[in-house]
Protein backbone atom coordinates (compact mmCIF):
# COMPACT_ATOMS: atom_id res chain seq x y z
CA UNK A 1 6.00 18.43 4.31
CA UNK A 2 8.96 17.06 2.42
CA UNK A 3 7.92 18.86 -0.54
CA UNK A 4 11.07 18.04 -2.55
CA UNK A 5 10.26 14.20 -2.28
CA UNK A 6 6.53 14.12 -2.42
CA UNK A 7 5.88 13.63 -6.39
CA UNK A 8 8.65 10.93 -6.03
CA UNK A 9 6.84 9.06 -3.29
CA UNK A 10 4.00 9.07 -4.97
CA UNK A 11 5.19 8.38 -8.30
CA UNK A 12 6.61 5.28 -6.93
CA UNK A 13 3.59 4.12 -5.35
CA UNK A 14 1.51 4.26 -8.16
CA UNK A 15 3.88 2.87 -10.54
CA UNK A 16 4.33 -0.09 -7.95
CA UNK A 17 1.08 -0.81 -8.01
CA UNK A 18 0.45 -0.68 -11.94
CA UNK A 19 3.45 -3.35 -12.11
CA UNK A 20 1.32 -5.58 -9.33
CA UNK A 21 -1.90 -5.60 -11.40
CA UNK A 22 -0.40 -8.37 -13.66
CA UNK A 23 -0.52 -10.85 -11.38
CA UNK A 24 -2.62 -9.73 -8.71
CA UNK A 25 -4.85 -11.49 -6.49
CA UNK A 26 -3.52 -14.86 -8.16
CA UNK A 27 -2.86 -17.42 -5.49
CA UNK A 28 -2.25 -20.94 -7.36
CA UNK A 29 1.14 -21.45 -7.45
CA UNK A 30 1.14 -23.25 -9.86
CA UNK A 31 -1.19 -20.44 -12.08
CA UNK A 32 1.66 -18.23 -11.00
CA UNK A 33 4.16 -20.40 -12.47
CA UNK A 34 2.20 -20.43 -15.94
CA UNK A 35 1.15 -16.91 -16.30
CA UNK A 36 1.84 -15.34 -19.78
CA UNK A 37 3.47 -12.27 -17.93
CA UNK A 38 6.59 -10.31 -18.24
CA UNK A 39 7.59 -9.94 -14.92
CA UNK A 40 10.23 -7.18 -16.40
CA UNK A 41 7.30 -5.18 -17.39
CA UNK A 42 3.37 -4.01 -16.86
CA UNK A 43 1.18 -6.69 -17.70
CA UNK A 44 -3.00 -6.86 -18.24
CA UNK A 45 -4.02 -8.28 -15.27
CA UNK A 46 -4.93 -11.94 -15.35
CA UNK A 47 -8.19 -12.13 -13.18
CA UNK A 48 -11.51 -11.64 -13.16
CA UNK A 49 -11.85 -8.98 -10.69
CA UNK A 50 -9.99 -6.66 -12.02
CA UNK A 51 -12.08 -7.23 -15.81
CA UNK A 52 -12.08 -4.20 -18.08
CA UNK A 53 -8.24 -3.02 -16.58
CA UNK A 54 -5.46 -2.97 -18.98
CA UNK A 55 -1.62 -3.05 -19.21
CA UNK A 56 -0.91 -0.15 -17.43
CA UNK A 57 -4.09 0.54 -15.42
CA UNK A 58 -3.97 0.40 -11.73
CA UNK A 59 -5.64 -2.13 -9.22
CA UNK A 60 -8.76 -0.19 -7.22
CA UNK A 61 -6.37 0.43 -4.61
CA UNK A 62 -3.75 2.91 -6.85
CA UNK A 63 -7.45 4.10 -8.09
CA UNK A 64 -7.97 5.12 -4.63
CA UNK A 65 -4.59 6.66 -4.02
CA UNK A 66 -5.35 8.60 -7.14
CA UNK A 67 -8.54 9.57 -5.77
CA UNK A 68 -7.10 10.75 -2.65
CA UNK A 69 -4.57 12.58 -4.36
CA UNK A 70 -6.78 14.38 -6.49
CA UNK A 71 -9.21 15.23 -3.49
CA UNK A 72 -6.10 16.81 -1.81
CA UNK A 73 -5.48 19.37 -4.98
CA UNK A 74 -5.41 22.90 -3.85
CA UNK A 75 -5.88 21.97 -0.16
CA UNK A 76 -3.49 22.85 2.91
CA UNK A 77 -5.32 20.37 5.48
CA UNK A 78 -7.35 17.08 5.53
CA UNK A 79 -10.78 17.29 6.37
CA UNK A 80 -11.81 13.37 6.80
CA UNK A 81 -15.83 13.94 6.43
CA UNK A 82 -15.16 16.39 3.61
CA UNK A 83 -13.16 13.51 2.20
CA UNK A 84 -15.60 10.58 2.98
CA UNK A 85 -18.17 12.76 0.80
CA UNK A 86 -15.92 13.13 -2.10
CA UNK A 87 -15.22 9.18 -2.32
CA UNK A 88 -18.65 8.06 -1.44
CA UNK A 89 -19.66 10.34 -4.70
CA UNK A 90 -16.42 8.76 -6.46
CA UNK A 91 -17.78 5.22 -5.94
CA UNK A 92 -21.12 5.82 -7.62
CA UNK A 93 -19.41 5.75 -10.55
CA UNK A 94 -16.43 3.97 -9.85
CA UNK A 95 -15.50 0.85 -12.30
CA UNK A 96 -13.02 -0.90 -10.33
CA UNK A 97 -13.13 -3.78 -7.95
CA UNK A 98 -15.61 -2.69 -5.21
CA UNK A 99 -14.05 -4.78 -2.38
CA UNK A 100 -15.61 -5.48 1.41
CA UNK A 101 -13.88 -2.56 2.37
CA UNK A 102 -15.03 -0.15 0.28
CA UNK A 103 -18.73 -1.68 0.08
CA UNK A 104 -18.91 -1.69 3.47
CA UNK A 105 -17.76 1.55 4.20
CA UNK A 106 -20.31 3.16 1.53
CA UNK A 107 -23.41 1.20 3.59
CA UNK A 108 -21.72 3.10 6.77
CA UNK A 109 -22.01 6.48 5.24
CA UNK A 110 -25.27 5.45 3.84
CA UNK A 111 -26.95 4.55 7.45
CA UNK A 112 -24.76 7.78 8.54
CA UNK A 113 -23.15 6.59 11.23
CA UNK A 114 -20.37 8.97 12.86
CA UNK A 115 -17.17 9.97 10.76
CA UNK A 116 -15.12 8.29 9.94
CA UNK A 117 -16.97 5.15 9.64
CA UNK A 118 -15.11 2.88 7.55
CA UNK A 119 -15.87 -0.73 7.47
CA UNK A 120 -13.52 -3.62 10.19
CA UNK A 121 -12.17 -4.99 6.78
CA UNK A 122 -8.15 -6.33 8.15
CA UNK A 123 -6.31 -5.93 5.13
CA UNK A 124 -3.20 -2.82 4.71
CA UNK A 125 -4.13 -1.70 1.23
CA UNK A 126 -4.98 1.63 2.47
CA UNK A 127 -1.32 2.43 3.85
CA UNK A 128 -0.16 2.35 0.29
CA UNK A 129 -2.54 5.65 0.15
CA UNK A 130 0.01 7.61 3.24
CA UNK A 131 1.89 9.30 1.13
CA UNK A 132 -0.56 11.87 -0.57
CA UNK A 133 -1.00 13.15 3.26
CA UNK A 134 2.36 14.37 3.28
CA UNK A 135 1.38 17.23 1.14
CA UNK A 136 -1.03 18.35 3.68
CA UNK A 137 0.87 17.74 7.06
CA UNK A 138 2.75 19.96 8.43
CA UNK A 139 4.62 18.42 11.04
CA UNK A 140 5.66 14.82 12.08
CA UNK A 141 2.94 14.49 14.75
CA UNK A 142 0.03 15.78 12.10
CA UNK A 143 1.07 13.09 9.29
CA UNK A 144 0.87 10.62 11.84
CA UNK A 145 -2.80 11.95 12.66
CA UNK A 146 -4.06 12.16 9.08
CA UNK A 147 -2.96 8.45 7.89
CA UNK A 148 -5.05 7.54 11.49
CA UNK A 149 -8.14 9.27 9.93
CA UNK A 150 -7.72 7.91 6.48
CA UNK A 151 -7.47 4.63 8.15
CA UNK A 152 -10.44 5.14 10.01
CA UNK A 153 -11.88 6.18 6.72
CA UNK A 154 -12.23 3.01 4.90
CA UNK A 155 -10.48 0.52 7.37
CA UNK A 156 -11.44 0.89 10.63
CA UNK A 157 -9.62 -2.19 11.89
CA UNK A 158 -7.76 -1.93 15.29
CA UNK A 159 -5.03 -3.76 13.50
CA UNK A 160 -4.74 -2.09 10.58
CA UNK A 161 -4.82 1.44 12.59
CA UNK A 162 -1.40 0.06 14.27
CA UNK A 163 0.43 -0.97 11.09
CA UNK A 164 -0.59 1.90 9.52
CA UNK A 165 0.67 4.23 12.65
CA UNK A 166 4.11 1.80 12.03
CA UNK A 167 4.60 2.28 8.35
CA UNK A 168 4.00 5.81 8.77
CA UNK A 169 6.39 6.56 11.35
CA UNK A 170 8.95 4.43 9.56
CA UNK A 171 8.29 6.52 6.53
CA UNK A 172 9.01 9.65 8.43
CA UNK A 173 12.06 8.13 9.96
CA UNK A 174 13.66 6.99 6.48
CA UNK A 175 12.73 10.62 4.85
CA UNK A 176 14.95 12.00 7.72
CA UNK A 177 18.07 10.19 5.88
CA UNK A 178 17.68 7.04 8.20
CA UNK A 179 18.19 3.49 7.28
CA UNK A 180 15.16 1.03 6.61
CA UNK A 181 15.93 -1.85 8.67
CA UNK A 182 17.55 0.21 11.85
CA UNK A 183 14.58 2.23 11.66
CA UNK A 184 12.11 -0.61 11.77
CA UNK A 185 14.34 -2.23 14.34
CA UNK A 186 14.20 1.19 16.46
CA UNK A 187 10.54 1.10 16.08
CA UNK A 188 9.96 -2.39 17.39
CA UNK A 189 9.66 -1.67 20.84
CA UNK A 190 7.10 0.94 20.69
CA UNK A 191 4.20 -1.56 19.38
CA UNK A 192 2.08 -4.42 20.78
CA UNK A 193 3.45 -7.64 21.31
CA UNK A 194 1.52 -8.58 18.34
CA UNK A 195 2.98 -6.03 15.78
CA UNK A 196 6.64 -7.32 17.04
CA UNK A 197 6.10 -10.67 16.41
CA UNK A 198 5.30 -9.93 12.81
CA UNK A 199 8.57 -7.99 12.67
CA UNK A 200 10.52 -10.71 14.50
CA UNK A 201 9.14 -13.41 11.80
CA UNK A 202 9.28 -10.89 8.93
CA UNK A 203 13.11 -11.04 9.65
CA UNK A 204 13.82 -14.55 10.86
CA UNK A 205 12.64 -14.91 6.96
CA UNK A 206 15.09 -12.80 4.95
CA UNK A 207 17.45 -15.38 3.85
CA UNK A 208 14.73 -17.47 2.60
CA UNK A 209 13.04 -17.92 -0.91
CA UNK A 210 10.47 -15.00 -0.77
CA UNK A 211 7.84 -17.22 -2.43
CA UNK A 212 7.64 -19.58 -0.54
CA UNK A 213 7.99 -17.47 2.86
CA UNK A 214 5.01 -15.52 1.17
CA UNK A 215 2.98 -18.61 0.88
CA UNK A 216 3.91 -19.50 4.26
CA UNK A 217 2.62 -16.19 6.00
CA UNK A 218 -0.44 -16.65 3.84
CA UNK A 219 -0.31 -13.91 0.51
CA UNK A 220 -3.86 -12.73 1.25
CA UNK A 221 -4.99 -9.57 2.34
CA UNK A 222 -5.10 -9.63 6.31
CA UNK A 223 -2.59 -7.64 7.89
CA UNK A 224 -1.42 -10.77 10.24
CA UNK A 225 -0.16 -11.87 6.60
CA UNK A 226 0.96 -8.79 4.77
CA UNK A 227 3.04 -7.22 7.59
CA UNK A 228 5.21 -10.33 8.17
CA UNK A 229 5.73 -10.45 4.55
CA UNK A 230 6.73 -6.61 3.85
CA UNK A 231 9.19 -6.60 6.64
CA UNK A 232 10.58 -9.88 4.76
CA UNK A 233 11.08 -7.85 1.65
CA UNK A 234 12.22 -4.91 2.90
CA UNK A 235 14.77 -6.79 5.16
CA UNK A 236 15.67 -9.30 2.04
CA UNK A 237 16.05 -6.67 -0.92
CA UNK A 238 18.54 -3.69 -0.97
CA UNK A 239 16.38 -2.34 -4.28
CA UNK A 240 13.18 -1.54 -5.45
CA UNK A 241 12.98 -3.71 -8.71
CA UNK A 242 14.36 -6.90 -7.25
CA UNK A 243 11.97 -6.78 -4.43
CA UNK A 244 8.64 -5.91 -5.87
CA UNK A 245 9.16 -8.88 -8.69
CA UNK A 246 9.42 -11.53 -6.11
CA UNK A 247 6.55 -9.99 -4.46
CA UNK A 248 4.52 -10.15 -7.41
CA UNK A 249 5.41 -13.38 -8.42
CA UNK A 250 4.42 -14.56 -5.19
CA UNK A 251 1.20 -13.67 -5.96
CA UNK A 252 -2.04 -13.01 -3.67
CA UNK A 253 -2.50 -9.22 -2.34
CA UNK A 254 0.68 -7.76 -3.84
CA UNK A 255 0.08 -4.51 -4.67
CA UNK A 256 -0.65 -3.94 -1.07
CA UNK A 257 2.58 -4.96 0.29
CA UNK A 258 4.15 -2.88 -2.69
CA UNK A 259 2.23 -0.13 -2.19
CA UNK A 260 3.92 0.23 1.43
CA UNK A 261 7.22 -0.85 0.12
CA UNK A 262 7.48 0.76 -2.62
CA UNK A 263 7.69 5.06 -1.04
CA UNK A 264 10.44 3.53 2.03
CA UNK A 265 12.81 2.60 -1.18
CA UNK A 266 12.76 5.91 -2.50
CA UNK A 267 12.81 7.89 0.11
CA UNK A 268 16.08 5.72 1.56
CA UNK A 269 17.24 6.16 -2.26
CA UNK A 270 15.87 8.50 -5.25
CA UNK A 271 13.17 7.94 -7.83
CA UNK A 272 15.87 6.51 -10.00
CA UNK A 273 15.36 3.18 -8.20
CA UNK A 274 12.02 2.72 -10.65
CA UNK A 275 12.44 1.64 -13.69
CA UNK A 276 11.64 3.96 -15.93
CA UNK A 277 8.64 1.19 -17.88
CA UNK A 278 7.24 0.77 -14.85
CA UNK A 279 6.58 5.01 -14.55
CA UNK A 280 4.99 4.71 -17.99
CA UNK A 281 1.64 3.58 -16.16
CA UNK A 282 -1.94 5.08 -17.90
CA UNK A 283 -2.26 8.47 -15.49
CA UNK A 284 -5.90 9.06 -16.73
């Protein structure tokens, strides 16, 4: 589905999330200020947890979206348990950051509870991971379906199974030639109260610095603070650069927010909206 656009999408996420690995997970403000980083550019990351990465590396979430991706090779469908297999082998040997999602989801498959069985963690990196399931859905109402089960894969978080139903229906909506912000405004309605009122303060924020809204939604990893803060940048920022350097130098979780922002911009506009550094990211 949307063949044409596919490598683009996921170009863009990946190349969003090598640019994020500079900076992050770094939440001082004041560390942010003073990092030796070229926000123009990819950049070593700067903490611990991600140890043994280098300039053009990904986080362990564009790891995963690799993953995925390379799981999905020569397939025509998405078979969740076939795919909970392949990662849970993956991780044995997997050097990145093992987060509390991803540990907690291997002790799932380990005690073998029912697939998918991924752990309650509440944060959205693993809607940055959508677009790879476009190459194996074949209609509106099976993409939809697959990003559920990958959700339910590694994040099976009542919360996190609504933004993720959100972000992929807007995503379907802007690859149909749609605008960003009527789309997400079109959307609204159809979602709990909750999921609104991050929209509503997501936008009540767009003419305000983006750093310090960030800080002010809280830049961790929760959903109740990433959604707020993507709908901010996507309702702030007409282009792709402009809006994932303020969300990197605001620091915390922002490869996930990029990860989700990152495929809306170029399906709304063309790959062209990357700069072409930030595509020059270590494809291993």
């Amino acid at each position: 589905m949307y063949d044409e656009k596919y490598q683009d999408l996921l170009q863009a996420t990946l190349a969003a999330d090598s640019y994020c690995l500079g900076a992050h997970w770094v939440y001082d403000s004041d560390e942010l200020k003073a990092l030796d980083i070229d926000w123009e550019a990819l950049n070593a990351p700067h903490v611990a947890w991600h140890e043994g990465k280098e300039k053009g590396d990904f986080t362990h979430y564009g790891d995963q979206l690799r993953m995925l991706e390379q799981f999905l090779k020569e397939k025509d469908t998405f078979d969740v348990s076939a795919y909970m297999t392949y990662w849970r082998n993956e991780m044995q040997t997997f050097k990145g950051y093992m987060d509390g999602a991803i540990k907690d989801t291997m002790g799932n498959i380990d005690k073998k509870l029912t697939v998918p069985c991924g752990s309650n963690s509440g944060d959205m990196s693993v809607i940055g991971r959508m677009v790879a399931l476009l190459k194996v859905s074949h209609s509106k109402e099976d993409f939809l379906a697959n990003t559920a089960l990958l959700a339910k894969a590694t994040h099976n978080n009542p919360q996190v199974l609504e933004a993720m139903h959100f972000f992929s229906a807007l995503l379907l909506e802007v690859l149909e030639s749609k605008d960003i912000r009527s789309s997400i405004l079109t959307l609204k309605p159809l979602y709990s109260q909750e999921i609104q009122g991050y929209i509503e303060a997501g936008i009540a924020a767009k003419d305000r610095d983006t750093v310090t809204s960030i800080a002010a939604f809280g830049s961790a990893c929760p959903t109740e603070f990433s959604f707020p803060s993507t709908i901010h940048l996507l309702f702030k920022y007409n282009d792709y650069k402009t809006a994932l350097i303020q969300n990197a130098m605001s620091g915390g979780d922002s490869a996930a927010r990029a990860m989700v922002i990152a495929p809306l911009f170029v399906a709304q506009y063309s790959l062209d909206v990357v700069p072409k550094e930030w595509l020059a990211f270590n494809a291993g």
